[in-house]
N, C-alpha and C. Protein backbone atom coordinates (compact mmCIF):
# COMPACT_ATOMS: atom_id res chain seq x y z
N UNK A 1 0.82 -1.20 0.00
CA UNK A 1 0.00 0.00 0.00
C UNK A 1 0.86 1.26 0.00
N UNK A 2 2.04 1.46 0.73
CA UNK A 2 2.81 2.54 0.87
C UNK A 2 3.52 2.85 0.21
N UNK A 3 3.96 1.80 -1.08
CA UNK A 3 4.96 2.02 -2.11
C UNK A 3 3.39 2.69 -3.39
N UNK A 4 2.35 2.32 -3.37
CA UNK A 4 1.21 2.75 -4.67
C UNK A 4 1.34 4.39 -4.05
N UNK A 5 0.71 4.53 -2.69
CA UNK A 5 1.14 6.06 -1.96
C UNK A 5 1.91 7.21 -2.51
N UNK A 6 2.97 6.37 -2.19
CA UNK A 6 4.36 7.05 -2.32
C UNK A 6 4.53 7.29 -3.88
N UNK A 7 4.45 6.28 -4.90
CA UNK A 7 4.28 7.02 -6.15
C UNK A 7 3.28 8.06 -6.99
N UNK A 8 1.79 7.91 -6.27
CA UNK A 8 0.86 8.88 -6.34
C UNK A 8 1.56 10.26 -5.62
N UNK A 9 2.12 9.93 -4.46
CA UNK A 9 2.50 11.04 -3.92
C UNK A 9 3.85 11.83 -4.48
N UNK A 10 5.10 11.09 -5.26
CA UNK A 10 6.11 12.12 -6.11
C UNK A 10 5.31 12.69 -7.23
N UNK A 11 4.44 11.69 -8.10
CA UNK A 11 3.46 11.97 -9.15
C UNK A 11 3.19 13.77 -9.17
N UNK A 12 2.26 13.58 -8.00
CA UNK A 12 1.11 14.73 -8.00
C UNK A 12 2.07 15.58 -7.55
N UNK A 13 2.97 15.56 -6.61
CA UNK A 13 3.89 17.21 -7.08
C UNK A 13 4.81 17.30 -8.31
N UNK A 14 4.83 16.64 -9.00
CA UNK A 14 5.97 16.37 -10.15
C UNK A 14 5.00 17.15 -10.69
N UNK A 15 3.70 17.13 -11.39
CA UNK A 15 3.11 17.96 -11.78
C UNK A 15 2.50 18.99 -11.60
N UNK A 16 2.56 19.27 -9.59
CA UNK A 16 2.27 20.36 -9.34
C UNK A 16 3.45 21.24 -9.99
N UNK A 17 4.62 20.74 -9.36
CA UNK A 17 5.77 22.23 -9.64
C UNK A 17 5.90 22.11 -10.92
N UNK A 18 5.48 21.34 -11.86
CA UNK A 18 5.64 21.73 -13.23
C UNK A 18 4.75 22.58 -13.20
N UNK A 19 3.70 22.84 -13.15
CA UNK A 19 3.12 24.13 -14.09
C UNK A 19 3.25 25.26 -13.41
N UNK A 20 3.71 24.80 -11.45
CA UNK A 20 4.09 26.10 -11.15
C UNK A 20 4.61 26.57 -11.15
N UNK A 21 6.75 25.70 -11.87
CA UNK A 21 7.66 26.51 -12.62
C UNK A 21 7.17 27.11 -13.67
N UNK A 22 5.98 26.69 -14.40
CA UNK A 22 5.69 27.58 -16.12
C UNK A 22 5.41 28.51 -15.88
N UNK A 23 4.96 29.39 -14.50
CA UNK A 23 4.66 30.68 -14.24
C UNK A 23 5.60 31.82 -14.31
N UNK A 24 5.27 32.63 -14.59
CA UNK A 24 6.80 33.61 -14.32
C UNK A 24 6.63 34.04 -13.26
N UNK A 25 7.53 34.88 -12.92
CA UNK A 25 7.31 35.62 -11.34
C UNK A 25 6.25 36.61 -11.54
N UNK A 26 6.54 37.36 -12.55
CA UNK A 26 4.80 38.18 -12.62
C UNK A 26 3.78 37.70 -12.62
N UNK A 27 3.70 36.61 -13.65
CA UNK A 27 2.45 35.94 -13.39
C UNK A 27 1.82 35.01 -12.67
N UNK A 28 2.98 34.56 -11.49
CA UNK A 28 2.08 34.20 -10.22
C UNK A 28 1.59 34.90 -9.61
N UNK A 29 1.56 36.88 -9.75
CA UNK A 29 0.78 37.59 -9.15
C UNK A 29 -0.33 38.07 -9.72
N UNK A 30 -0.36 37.51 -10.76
CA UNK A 30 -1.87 38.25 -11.97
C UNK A 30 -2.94 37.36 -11.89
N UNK A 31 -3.73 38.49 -11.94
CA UNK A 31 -5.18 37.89 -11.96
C UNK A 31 -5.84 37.61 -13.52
N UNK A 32 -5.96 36.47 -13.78
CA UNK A 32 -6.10 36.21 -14.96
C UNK A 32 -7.51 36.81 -15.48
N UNK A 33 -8.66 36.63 -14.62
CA UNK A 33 -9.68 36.95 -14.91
C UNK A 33 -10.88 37.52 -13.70
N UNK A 34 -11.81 38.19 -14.19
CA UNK A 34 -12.60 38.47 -12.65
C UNK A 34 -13.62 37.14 -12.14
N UNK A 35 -12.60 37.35 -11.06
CA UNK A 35 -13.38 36.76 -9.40
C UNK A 35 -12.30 35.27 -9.98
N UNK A 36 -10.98 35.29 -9.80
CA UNK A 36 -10.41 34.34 -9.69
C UNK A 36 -9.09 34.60 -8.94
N UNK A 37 -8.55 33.36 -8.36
CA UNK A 37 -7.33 33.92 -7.96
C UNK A 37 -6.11 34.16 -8.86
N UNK A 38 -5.58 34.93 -8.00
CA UNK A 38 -3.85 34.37 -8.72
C UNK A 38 -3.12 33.18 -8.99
N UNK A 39 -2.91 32.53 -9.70
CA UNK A 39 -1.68 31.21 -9.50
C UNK A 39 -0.93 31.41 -7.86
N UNK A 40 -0.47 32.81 -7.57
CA UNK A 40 0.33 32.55 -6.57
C UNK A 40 -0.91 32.54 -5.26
N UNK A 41 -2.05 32.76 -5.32
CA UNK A 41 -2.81 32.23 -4.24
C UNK A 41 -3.47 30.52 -4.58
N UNK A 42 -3.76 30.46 -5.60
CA UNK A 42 -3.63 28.83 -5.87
C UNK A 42 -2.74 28.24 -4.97
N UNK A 43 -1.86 28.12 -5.38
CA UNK A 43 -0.57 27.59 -4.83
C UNK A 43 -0.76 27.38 -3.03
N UNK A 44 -1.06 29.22 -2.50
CA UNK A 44 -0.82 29.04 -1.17
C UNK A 44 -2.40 28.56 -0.79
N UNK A 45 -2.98 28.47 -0.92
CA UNK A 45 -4.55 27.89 -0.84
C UNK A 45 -3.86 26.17 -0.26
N UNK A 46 -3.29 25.60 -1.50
CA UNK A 46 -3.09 24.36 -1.41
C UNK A 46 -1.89 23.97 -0.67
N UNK A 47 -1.16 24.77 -0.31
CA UNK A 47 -0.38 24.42 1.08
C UNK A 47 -0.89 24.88 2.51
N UNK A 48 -2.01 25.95 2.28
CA UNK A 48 -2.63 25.68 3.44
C UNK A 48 -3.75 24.65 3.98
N UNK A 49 -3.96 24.06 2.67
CA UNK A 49 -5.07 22.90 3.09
C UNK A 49 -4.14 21.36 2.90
N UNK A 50 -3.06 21.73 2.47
CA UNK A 50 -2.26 20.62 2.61
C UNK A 50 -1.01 20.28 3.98
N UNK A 51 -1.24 21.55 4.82
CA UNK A 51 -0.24 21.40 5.97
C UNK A 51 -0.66 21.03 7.29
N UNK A 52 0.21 20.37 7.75
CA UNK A 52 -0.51 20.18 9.01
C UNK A 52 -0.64 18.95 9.06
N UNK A 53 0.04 18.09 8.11
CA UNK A 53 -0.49 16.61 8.48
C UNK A 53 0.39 15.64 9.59
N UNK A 54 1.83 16.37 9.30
CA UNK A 54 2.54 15.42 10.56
C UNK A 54 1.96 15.95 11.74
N UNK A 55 1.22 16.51 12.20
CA UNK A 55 0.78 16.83 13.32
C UNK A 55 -0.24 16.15 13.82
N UNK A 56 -1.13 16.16 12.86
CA UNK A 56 -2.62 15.46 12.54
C UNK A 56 -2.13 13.92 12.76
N UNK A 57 -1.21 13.33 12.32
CA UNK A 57 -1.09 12.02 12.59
C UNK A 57 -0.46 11.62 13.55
N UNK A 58 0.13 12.61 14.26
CA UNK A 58 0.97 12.16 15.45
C UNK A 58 -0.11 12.76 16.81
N UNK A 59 -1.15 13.16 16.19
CA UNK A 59 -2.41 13.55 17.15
C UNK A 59 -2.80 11.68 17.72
N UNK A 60 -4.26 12.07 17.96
CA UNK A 60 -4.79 10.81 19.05
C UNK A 60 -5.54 10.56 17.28
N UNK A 61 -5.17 9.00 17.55
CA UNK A 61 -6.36 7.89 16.24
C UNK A 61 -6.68 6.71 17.04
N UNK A 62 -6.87 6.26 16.34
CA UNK A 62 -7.42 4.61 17.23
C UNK A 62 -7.72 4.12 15.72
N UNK A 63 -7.73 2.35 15.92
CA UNK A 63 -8.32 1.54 15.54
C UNK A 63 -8.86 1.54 14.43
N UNK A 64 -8.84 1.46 12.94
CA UNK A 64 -10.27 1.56 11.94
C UNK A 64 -11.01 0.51 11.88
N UNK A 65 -12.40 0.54 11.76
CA UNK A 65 -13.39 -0.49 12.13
C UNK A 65 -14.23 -0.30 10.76
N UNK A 66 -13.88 0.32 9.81
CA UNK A 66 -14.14 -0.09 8.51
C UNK A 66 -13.22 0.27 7.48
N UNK A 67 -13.38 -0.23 6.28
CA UNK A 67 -12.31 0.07 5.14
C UNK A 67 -11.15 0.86 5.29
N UNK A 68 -10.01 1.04 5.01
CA UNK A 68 -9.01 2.25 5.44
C UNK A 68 -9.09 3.17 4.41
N UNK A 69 -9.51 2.76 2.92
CA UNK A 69 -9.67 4.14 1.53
C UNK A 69 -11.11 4.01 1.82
N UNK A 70 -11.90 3.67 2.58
CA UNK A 70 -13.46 3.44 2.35
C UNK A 70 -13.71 4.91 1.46
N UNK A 71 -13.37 6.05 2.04
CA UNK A 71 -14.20 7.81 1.21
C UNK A 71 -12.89 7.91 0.22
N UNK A 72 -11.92 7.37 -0.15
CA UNK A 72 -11.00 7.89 -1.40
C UNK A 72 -12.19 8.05 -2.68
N UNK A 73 -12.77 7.28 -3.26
CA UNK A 73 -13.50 7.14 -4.50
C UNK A 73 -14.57 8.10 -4.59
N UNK A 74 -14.96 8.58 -3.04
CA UNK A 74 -15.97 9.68 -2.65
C UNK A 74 -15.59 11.08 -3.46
N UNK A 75 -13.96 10.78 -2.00
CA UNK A 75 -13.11 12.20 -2.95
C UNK A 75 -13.17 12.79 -3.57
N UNK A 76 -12.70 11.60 -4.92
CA UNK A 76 -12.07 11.63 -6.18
C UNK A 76 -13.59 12.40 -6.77
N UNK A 77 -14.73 11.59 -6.57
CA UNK A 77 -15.72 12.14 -7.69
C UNK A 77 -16.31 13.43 -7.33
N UNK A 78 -15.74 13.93 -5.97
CA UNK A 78 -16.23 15.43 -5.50
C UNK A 78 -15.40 16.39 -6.38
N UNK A 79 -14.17 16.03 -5.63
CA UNK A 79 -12.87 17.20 -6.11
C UNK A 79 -12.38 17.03 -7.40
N UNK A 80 -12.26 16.32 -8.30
CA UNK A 80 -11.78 15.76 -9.57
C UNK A 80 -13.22 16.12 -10.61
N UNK A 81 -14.04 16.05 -9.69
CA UNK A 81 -15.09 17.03 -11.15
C UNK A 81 -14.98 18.38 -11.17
N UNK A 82 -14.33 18.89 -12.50
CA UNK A 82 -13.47 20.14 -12.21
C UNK A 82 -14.49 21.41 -13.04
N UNK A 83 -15.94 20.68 -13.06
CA UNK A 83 -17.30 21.00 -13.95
C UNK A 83 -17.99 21.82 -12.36
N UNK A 84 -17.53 21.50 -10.75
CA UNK A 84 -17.99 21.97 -10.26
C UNK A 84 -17.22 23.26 -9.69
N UNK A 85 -17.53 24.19 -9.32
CA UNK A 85 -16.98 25.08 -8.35
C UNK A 85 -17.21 25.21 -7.01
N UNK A 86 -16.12 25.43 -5.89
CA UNK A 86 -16.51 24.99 -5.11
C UNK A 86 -15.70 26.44 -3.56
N UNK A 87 -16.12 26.87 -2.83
CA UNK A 87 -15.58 27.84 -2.35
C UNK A 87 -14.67 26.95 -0.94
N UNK A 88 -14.05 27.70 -0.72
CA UNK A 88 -12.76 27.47 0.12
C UNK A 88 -13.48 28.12 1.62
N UNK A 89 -13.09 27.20 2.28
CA UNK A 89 -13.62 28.09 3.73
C UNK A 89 -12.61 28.70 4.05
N UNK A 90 -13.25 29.62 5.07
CA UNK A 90 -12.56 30.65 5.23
C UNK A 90 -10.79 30.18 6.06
N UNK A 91 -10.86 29.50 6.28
CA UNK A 91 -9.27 28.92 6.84
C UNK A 91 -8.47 28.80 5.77
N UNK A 92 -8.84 28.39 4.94
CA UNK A 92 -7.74 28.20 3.52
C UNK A 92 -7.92 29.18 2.55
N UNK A 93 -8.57 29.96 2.90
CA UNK A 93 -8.56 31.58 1.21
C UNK A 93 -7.26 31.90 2.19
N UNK A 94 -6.51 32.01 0.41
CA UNK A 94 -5.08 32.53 0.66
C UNK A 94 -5.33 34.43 0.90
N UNK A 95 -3.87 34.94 1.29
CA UNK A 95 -4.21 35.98 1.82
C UNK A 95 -4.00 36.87 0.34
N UNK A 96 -4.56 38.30 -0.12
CA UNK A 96 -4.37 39.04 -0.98
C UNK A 96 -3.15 39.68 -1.19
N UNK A 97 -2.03 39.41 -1.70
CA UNK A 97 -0.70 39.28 -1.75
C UNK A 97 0.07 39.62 -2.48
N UNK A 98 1.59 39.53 -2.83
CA UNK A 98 2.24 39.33 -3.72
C UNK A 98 2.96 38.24 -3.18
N UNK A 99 3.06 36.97 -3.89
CA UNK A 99 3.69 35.97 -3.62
C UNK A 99 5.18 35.26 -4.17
N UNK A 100 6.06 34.87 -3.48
CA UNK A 100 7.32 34.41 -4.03
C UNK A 100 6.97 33.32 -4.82
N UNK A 101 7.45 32.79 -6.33
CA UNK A 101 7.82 31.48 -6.91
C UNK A 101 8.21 30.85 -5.80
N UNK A 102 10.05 31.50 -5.66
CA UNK A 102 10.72 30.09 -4.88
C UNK A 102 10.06 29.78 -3.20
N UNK A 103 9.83 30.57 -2.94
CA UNK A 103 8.73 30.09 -1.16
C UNK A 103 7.52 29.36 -1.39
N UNK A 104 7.29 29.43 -2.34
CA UNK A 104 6.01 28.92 -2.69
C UNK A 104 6.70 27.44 -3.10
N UNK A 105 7.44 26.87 -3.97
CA UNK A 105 8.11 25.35 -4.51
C UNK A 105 8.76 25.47 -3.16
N UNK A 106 9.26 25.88 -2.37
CA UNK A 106 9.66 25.34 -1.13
C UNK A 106 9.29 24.53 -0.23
N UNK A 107 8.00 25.18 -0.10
CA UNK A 107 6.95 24.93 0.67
C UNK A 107 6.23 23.97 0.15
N UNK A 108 5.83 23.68 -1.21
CA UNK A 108 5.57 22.52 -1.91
C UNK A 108 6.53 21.36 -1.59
N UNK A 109 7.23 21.13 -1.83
CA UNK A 109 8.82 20.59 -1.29
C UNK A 109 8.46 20.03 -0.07
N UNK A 110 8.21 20.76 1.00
CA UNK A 110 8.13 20.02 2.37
C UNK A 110 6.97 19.29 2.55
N UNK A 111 5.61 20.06 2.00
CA UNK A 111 4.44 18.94 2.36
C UNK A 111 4.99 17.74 1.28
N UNK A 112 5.19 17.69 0.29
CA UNK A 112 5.77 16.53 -0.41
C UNK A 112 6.56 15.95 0.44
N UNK A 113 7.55 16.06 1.29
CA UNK A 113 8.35 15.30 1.78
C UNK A 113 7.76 14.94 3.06
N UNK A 114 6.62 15.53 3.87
CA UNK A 114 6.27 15.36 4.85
C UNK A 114 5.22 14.32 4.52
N UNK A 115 4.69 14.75 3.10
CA UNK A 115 3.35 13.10 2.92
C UNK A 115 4.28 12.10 2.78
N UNK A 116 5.75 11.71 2.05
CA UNK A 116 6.48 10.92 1.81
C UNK A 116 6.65 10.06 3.09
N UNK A 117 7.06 10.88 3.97
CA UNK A 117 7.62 10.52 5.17
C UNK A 117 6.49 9.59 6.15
N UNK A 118 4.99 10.46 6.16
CA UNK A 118 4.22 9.96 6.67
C UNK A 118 3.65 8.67 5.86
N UNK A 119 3.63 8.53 4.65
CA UNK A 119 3.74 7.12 4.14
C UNK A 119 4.21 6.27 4.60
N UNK A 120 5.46 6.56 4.81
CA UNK A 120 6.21 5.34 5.50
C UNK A 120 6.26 5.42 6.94
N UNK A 121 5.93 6.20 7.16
CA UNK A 121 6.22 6.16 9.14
C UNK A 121 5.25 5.58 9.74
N UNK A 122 3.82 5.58 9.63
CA UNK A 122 3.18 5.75 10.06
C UNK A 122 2.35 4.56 9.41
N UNK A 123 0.47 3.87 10.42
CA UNK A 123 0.30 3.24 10.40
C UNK A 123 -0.89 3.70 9.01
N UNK A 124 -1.36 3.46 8.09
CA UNK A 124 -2.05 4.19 7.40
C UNK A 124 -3.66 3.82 7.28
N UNK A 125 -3.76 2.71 7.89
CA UNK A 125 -5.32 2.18 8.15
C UNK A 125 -5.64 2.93 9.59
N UNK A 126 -5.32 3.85 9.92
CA UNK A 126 -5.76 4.05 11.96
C UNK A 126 -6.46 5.23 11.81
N UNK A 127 -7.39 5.75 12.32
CA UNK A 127 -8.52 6.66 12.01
C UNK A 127 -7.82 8.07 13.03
N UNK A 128 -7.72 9.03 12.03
CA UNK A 128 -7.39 10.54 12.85
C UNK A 128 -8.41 11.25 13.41
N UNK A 129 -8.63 11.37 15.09
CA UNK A 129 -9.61 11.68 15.90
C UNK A 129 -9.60 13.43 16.11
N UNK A 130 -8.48 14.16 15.43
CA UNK A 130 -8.06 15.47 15.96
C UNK A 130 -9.09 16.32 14.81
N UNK A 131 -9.76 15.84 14.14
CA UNK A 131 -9.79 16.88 12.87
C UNK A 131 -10.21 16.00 11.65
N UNK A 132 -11.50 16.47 11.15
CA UNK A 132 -12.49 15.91 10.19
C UNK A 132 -13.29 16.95 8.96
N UNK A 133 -13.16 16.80 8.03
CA UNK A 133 -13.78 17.13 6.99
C UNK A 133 -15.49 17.42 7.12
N UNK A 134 -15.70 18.24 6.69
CA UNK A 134 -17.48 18.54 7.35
C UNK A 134 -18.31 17.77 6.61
N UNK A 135 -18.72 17.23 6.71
CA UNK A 135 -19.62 16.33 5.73
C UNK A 135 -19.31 14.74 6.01
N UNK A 136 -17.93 14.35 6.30
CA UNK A 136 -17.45 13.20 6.50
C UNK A 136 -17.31 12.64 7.70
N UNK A 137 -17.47 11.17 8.13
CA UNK A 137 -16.68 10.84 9.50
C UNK A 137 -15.10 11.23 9.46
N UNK A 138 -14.67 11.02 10.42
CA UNK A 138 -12.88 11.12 10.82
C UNK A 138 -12.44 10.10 9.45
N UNK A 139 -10.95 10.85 8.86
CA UNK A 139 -10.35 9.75 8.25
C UNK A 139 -9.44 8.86 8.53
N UNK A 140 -9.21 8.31 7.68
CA UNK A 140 -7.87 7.41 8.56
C UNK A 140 -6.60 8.18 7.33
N UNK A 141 -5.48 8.01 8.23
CA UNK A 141 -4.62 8.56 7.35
C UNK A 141 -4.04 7.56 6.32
N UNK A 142 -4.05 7.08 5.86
CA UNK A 142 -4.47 6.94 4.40
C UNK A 142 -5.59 8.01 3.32
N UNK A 143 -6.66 7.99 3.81
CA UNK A 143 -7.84 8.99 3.62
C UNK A 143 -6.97 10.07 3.44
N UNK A 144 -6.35 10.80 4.45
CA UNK A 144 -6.26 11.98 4.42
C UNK A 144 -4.66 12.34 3.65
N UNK A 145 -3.88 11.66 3.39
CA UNK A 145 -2.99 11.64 2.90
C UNK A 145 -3.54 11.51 1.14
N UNK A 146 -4.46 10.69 0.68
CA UNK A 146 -5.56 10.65 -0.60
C UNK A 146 -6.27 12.17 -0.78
N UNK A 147 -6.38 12.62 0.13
CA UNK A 147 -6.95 14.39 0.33
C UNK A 147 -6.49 14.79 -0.36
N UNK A 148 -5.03 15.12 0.08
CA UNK A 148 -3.90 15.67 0.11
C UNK A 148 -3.84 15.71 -1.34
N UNK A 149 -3.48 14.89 -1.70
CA UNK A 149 -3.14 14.43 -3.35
C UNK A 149 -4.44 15.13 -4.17
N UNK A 150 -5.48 14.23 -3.97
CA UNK A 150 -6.82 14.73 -4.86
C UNK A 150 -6.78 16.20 -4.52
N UNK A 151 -6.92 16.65 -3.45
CA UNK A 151 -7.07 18.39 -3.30
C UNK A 151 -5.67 19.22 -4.65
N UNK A 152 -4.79 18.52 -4.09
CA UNK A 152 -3.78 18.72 -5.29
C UNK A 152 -3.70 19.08 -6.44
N UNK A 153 -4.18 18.01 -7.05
CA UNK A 153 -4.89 17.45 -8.16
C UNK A 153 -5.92 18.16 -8.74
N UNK A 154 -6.68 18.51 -8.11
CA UNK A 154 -7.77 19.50 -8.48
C UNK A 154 -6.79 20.82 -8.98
N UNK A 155 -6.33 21.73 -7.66
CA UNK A 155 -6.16 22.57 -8.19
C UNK A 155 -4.66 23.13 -9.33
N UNK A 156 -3.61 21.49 -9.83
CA UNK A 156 -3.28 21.69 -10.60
C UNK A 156 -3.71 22.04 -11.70
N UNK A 157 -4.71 20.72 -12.20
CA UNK A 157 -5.76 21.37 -13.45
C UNK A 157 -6.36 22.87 -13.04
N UNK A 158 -6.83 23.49 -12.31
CA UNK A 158 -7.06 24.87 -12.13
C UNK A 158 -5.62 25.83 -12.74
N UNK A 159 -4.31 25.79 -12.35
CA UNK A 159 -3.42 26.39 -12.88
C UNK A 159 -3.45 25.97 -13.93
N UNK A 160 -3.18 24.56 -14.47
CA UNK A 160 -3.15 24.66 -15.64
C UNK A 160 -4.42 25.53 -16.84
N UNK A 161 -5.19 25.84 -16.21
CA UNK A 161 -6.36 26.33 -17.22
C UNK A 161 -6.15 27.31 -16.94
N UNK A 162 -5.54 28.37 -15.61
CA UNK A 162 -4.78 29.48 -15.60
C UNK A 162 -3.61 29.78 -16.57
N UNK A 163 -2.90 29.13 -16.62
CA UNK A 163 -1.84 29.21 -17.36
C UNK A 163 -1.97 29.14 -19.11
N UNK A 164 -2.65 28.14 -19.30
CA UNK A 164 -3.37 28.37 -20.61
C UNK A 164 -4.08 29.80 -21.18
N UNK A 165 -5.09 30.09 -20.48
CA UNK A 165 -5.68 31.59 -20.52
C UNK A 165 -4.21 32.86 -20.51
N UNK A 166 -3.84 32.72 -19.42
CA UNK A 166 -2.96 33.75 -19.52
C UNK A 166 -1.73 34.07 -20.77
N UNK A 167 -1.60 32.42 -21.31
CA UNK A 167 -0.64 32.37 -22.39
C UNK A 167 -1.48 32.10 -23.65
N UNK A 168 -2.79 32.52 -23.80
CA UNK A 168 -2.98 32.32 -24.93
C UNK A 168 -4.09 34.08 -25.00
N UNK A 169 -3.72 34.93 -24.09
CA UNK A 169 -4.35 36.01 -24.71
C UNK A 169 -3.74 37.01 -25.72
């Protein structure tokens, strides 16, 4: 299970920092269009909903008493339909900014190495009791490490359709 993980998990930043090297430094601060973000709040959006997990797993879990991906496939068909729009609560809207490239792949960099790490460290069927998704029971980290990725995932294709627009006006 931790080696399929672990390659979903170099995967999905291999293609995050690709399109977020295709940005220039100006244009991770431009607004491509009205009522959207910047690439460089993209970016920090998804390290703020992506941080926090070695903490979260070294919090209190217990036991899973059903499936360990039981909501992955849930996920996938929420966040991966990219036909829906969907607003950010207020904990993760990035702040109105000018944002660095390189702090920004930095910081990409560590939650990548911190999901890596928690792949392997950690037990990935055991249910995280600290902190739950609204709509969902508690996940198990597996689940939430699958977040991680799919949340990802989503909003790469979002840059990329940023990046497209901006390079094809």
């Amino acid at each position: 299970m931790s080696a399929t993980i672990q390659k979903d998990i170099v995967e999905t930043f291999k293609n995050l920092n690709g399109i977020l090297s295709s940005f220039s430094e100006e244009e991770i601060n431009s607004v491509p269009f009205k009522g959207s973000w910047t690439p460089g709040q993209v970016v920090q959006h998804i390290i703020l909903g992506n941080s926090g997990y070695p903490e979260l797993f070294a919090g209190k879990t217990q036991k899973t008493i059903r499936k360990h991906d039981e909501h992955v496939k849930e996920l996938e068909a929420i966040f991966l339909n990219f036909n829906t729009k969907m607003d950010a609560p207020d904990f993760l809207r990035p702040e109105i900014k000018n944002y660095d490239k390189n702090s920004l792949t930095l910081s990409l960099h560590q939650i990548e190495s911190d999901l890596l790490s928690a792949s392997k460290n950690n037990d990935l069927t055991l249910t995280c009791l600290d902190f739950n998704v609204p709509g969902f029971e508690n996940f198990t980290i597996h689940e939430w490490i699958n977040f991680a990725l799919i949340h990802s995932q989503r909003h790469t294709n979002q840059l990329q359709k940023i990046h497209h627009y901006i390079t094809t006006l």
